[in-house]
N, C-alpha and C. Protein backbone atom coordinates (compact mmCIF):
# COMPACT_ATOMS: atom_id res chain seq x y z
N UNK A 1 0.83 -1.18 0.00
CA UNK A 1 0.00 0.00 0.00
C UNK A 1 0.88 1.25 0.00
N UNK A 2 0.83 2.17 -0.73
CA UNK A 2 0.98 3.13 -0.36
C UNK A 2 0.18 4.86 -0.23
N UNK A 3 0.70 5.68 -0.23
CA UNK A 3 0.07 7.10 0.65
C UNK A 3 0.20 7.70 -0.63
N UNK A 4 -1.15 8.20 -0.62
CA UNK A 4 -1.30 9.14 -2.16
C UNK A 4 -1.80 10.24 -1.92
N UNK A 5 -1.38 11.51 -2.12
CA UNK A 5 -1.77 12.66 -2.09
C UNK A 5 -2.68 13.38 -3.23
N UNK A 6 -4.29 13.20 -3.33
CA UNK A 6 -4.92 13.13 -4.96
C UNK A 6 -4.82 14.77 -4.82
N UNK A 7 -4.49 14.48 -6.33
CA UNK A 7 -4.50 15.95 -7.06
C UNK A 7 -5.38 16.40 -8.01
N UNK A 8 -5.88 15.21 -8.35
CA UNK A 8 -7.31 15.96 -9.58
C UNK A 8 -7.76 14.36 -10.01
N UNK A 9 -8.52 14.95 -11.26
CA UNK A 9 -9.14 13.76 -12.04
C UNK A 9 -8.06 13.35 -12.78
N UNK A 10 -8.32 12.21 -13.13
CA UNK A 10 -7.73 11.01 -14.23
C UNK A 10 -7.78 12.02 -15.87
N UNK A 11 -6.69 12.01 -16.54
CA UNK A 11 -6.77 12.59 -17.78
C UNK A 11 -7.51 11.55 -18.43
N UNK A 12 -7.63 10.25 -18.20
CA UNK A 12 -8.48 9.47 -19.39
C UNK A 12 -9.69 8.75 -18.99
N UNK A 13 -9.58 9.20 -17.23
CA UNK A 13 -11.22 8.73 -17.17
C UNK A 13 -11.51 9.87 -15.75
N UNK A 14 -13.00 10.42 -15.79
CA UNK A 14 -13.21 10.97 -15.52
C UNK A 14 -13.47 10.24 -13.71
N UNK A 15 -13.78 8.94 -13.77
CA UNK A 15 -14.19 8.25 -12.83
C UNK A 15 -13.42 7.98 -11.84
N UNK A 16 -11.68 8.43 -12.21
CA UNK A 16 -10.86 8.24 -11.44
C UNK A 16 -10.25 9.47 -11.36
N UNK A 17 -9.28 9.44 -9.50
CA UNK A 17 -9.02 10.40 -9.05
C UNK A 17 -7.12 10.41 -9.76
N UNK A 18 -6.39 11.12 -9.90
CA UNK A 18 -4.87 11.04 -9.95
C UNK A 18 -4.33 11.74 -8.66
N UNK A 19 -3.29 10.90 -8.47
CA UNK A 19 -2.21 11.58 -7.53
C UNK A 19 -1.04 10.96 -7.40
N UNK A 20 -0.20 11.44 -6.20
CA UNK A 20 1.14 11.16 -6.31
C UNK A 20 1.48 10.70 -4.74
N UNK A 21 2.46 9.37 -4.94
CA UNK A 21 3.06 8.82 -3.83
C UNK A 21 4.53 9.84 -3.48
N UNK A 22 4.75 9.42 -2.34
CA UNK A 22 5.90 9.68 -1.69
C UNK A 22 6.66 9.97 -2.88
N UNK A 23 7.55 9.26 -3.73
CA UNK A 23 8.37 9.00 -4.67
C UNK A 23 7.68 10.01 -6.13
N UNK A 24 7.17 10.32 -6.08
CA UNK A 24 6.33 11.14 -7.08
C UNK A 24 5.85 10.40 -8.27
N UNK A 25 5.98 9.26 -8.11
CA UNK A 25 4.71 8.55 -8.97
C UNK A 25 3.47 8.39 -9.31
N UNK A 26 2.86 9.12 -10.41
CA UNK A 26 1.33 8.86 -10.42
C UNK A 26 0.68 7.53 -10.25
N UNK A 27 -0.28 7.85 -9.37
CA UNK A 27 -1.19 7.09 -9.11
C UNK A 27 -2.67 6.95 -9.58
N UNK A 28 -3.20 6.04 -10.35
CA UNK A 28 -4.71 6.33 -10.56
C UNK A 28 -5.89 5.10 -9.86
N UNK A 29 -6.88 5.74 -9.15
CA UNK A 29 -7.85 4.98 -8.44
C UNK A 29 -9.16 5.30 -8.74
N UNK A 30 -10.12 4.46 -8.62
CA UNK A 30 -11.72 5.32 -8.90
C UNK A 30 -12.05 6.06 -7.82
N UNK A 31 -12.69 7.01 -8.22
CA UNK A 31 -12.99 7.95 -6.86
C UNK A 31 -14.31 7.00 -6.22
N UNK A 32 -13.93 8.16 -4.76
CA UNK A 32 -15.17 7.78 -4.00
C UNK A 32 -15.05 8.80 -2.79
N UNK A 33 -15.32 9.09 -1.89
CA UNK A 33 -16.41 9.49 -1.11
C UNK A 33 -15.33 10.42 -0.53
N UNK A 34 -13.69 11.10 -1.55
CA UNK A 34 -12.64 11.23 -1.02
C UNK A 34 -12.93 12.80 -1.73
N UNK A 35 -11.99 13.72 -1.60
CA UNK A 35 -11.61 15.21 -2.53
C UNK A 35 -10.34 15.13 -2.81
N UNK A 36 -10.11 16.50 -3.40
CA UNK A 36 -8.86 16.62 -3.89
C UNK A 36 -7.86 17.33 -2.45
N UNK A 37 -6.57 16.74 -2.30
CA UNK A 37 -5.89 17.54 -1.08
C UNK A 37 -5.95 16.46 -0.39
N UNK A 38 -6.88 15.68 -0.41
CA UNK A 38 -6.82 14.53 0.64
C UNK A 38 -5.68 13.26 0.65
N UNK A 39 -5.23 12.98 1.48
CA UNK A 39 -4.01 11.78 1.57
C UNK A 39 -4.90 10.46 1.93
N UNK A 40 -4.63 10.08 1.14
CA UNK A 40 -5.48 8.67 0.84
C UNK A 40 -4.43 7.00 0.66
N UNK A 41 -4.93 6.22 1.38
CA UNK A 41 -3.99 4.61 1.21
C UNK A 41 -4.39 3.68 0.02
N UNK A 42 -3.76 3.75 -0.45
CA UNK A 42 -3.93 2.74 -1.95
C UNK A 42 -3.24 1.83 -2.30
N UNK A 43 -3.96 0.43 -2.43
CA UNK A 43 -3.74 -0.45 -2.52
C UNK A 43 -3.19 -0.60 -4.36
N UNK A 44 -1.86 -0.96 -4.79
CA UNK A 44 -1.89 -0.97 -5.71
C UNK A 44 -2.40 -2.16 -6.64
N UNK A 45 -2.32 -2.56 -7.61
CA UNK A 45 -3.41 -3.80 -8.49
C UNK A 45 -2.01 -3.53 -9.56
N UNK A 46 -1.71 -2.96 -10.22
CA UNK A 46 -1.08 -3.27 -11.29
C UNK A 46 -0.41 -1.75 -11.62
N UNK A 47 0.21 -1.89 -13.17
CA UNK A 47 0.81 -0.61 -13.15
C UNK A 47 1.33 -0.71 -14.62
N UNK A 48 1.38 0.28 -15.35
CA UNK A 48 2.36 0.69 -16.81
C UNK A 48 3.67 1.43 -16.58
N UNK A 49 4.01 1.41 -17.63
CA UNK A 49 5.57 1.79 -17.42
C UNK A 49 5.76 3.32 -16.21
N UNK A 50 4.80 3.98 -16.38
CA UNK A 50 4.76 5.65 -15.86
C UNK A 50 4.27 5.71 -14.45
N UNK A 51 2.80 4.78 -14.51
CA UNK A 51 1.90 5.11 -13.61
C UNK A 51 1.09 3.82 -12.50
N UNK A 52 0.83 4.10 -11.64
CA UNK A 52 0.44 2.93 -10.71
C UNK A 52 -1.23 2.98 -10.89
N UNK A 53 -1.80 1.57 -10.74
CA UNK A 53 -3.22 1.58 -10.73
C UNK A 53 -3.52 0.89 -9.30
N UNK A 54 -4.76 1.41 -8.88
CA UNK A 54 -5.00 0.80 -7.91
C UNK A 54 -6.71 1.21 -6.82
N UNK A 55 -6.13 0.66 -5.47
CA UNK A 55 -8.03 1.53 -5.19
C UNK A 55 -7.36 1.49 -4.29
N UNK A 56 -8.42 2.88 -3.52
CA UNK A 56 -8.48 3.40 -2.34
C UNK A 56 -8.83 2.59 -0.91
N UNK A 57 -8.06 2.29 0.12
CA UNK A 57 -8.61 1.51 1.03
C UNK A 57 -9.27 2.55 2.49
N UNK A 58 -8.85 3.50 2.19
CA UNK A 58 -8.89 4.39 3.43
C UNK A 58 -8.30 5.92 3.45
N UNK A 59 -8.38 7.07 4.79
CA UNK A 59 -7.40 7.88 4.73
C UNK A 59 -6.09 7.20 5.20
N UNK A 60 -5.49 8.35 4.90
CA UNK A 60 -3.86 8.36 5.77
C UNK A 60 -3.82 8.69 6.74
N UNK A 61 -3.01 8.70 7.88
CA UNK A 61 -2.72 8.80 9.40
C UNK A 61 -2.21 10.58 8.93
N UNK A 62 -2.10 11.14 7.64
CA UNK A 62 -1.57 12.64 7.33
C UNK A 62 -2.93 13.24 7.30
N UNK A 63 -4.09 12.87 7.76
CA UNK A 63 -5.31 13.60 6.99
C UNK A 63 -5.75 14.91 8.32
C-alpha cells in the first residue's frame, strides 16, 4: 500500500481520481467518497511503465 496525495481527475477517465506517492509517482484509483488535497492509502493492483493503478482503502494517518 501506499500514501497518495490526490491531485485531480484522471486525464483518461473521468471516474478516477490522480495523484502522487511519496516518490512522485502517479497514481490512478476510482474515486469515492474522497476530494482533492486529501491523503489517501492505496492499494496498488497493477501498473504501466509511468503510472500505478490501484483503489483506495482508506485515509492516511496525514489527513
Amino acid at each position: 500500500m501506499q500514501e497518495v496525495l490526490i491531485e485531480g481527475t484522471s486525464k483518461k477517465s473521468g471516474a478516477h481520481f490522480m495523484g502522487r506517492n511519496s516518490q512522485n509517482t502517479v497514481a490512478v484509483f476510482p474515486k469515492e467518497n474522497y476530494k482533492i488535497g486529501d491523503f489517501v492509502m492505496v492499494r496498488m493492483d497493477s501498473c504501466t511503465s509511468a503510472t500505478l493503478i490501484g483503489e483506495a482503502v482508506g485515509y492516511s494517518k496525514n489527513n
